[in-house]
Protein backbone atom coordinates (compact mmCIF):
# COMPACT_ATOMS: atom_id res chain seq x y z
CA UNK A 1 -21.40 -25.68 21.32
CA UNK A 2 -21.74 -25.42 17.74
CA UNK A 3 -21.44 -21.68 18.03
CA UNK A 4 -18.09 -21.77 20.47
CA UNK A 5 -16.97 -23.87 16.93
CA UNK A 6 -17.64 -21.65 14.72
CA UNK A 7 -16.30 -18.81 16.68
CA UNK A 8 -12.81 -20.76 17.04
CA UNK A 9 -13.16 -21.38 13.26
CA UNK A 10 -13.67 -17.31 12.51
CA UNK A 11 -10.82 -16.65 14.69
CA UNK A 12 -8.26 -19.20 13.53
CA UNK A 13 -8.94 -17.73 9.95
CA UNK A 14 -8.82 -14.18 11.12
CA UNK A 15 -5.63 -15.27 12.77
CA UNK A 16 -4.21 -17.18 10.00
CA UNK A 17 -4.66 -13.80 7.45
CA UNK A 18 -2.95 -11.55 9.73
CA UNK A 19 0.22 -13.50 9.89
CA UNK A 20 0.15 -13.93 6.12
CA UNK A 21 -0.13 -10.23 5.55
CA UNK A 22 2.59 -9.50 8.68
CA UNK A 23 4.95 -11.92 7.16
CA UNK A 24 4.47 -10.57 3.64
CA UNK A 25 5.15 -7.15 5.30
CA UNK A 26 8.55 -8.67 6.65
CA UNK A 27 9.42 -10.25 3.41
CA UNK A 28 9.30 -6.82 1.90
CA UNK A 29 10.98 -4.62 4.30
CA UNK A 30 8.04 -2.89 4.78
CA UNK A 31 4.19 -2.31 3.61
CA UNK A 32 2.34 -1.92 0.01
CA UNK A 33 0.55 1.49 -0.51
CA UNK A 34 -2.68 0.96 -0.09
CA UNK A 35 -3.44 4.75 0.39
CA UNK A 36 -3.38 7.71 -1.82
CA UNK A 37 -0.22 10.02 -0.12
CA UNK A 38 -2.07 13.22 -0.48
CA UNK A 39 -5.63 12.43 0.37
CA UNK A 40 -5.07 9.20 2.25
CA UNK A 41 -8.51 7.45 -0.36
CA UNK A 42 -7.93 4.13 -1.30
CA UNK A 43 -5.72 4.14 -4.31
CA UNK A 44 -6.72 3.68 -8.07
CA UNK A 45 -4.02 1.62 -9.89
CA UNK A 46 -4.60 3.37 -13.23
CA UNK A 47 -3.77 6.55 -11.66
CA UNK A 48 0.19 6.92 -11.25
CA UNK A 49 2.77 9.17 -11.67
CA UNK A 50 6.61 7.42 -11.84
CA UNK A 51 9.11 9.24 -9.95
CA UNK A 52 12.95 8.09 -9.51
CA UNK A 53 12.05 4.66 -10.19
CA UNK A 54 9.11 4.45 -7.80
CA UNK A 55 5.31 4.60 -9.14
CA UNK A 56 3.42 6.27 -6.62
CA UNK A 57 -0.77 5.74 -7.19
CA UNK A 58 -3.51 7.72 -6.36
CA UNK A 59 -6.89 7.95 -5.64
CA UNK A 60 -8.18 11.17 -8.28
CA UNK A 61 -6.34 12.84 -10.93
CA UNK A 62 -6.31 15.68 -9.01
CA UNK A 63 -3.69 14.29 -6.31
CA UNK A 64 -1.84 12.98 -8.91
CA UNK A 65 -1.26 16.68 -10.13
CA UNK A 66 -0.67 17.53 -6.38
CA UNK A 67 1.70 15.23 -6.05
CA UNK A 68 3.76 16.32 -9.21
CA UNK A 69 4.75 19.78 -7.48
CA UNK A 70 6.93 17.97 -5.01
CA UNK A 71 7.32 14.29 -5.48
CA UNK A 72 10.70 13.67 -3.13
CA UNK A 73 8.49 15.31 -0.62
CA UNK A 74 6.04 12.94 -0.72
CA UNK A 75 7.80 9.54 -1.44
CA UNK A 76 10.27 10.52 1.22
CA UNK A 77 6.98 10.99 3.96
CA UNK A 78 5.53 7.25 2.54
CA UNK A 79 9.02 6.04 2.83
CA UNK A 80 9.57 6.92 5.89
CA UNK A 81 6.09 5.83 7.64
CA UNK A 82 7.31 2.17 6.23
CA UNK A 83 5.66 1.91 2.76
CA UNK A 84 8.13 0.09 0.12
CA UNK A 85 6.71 2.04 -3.23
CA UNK A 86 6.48 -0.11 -6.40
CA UNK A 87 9.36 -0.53 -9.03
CA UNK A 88 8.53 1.46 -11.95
CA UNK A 89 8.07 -1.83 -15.28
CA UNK A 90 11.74 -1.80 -17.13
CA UNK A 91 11.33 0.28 -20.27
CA UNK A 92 10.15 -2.21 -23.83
């Protein structure tokens, strides 16, 4: 019995987490890159290149020069698989 519990418990949380992440999803219009665009590695937020507005991030420096020989390419592909790219900070 307890175990059925605790199972109920796990799933209700599990449950619970995916709506908030769905909803914030919705909210946006979309989904946060998570994912480096050129070698799909989970991204490394002190690795960015600013494009148009947008700040892109990346796993390696190496994509991040990859990226620079055809940005619009590659924002457009993100865009366009749902992800809603970051604001690039006002200028000080």
């Amino acid at each position: 019995m307890k175990r059925l519990i605790s199972m109920i418990a796990v799933l209700l949380v599990l449950t619970f987490a995916g709506a908030t992440v769905f909803a914030a999803e919705q909210a946006s219009g979309g989904k946060a890159q998570a994912t480096c665009p050129i070698l799909a590695g989970q991204v490394d937020k002190s690795l960015y290149a600013d494009y148009e507005g947008k700040r892109v991030f990346f796993c390696c420096a190496s994509c991040k020069d990859d990226f620079n020989k055809d940005p619009a390419g590659y924002i457009k592909k993100m865009e366009d698989q749902g992800i809603v790219l970051e604001k690039t900070p006002a200028a000080k």
